[in-house]
Protein backbone atom coordinates (compact mmCIF):
# COMPACT_ATOMS: atom_id res chain seq x y z
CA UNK A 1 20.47 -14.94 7.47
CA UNK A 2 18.24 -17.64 6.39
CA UNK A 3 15.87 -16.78 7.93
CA UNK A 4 15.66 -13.42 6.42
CA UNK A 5 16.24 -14.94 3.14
CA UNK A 6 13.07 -17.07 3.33
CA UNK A 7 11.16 -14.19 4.46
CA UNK A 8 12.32 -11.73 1.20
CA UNK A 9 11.61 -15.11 -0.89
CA UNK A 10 8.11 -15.60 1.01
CA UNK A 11 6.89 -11.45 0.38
CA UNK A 12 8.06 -11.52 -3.42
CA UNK A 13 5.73 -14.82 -3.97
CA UNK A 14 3.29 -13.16 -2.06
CA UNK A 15 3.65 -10.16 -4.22
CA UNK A 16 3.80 -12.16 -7.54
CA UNK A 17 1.03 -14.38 -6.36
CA UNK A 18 -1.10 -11.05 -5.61
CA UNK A 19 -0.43 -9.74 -9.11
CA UNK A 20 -1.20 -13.12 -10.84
CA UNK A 21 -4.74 -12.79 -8.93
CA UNK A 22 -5.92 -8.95 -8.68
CA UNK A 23 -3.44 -6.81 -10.89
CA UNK A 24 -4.83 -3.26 -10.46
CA UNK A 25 -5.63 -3.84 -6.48
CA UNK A 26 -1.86 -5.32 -6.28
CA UNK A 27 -0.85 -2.21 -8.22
CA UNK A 28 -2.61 0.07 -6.35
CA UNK A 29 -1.50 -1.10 -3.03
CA UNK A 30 2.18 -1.67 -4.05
CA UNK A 31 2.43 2.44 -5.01
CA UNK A 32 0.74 2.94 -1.45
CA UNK A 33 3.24 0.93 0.21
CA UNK A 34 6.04 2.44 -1.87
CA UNK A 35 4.76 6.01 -0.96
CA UNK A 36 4.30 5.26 2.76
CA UNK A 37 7.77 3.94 2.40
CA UNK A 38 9.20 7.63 0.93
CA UNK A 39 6.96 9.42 3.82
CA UNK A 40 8.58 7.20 6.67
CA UNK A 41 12.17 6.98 5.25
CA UNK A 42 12.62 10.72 4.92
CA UNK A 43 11.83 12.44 8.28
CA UNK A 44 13.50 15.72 7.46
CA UNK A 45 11.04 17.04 5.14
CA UNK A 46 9.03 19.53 5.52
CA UNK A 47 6.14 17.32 5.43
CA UNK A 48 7.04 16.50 9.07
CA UNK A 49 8.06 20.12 10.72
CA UNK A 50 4.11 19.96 11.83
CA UNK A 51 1.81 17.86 13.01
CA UNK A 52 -1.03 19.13 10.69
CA UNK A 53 0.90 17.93 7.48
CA UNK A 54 1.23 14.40 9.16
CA UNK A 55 -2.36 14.76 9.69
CA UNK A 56 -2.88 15.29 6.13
CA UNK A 57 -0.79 12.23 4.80
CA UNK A 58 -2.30 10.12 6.79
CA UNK A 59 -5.59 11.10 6.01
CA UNK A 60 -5.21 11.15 2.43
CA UNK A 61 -3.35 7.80 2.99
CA UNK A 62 -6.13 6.12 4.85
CA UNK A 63 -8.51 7.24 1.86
CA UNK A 64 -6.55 6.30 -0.79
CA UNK A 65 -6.13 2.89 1.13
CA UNK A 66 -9.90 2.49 1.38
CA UNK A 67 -10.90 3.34 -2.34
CA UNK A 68 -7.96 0.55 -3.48
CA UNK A 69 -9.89 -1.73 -0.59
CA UNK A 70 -13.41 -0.91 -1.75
CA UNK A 71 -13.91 0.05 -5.47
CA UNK A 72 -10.50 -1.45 -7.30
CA UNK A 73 -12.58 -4.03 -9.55
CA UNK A 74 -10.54 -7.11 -8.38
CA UNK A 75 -10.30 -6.31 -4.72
CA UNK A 76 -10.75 -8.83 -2.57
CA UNK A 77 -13.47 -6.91 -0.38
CA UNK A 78 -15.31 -4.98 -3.40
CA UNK A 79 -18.10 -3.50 -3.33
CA UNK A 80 -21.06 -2.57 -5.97
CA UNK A 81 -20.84 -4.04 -9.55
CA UNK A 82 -17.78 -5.91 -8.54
CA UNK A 83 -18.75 -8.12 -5.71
């Protein structure tokens, strides 16, 4: 139980500390994670009767990922104007 405790207390620092630093890359990030959350948690959707729709998400997942990674002003890995 402790253990768990000190991990929940660890991520929400980590979260806070993220947002102190890089607000709109922590923001953009946290609704990714909350959205991959909704897509895992709730397997009897349609979204999962094929394997082309899962193909989709994931795509549009891995590119939404990338732009937060690469263009989100105070990203840790920006690039152009930013870096």
């Amino acid at each position: 139980m402790m253990i768990m405790l000190s991990g929940l207390l660890f991520t929400i620092l980590f979260f806070l500390a993220l947002f102190a630093r890089s607000p709109i890359f922590a923001a953009l990030i946290t609704a990714l994670l909350y959205t991959l959350y909704l897509f895992l948690a709730n397997e009897k959707l349609s979204v999962h009767n094929a394997q082309e729709f899962e193909n989709r998400f994931w795509t549009v997942f891995a590119l939404m990922f990338s732009t937060a990674l690469f263009f989100a002003r105070d990203s840790p890995m920006a690039l152009g104007l930013w870096r």
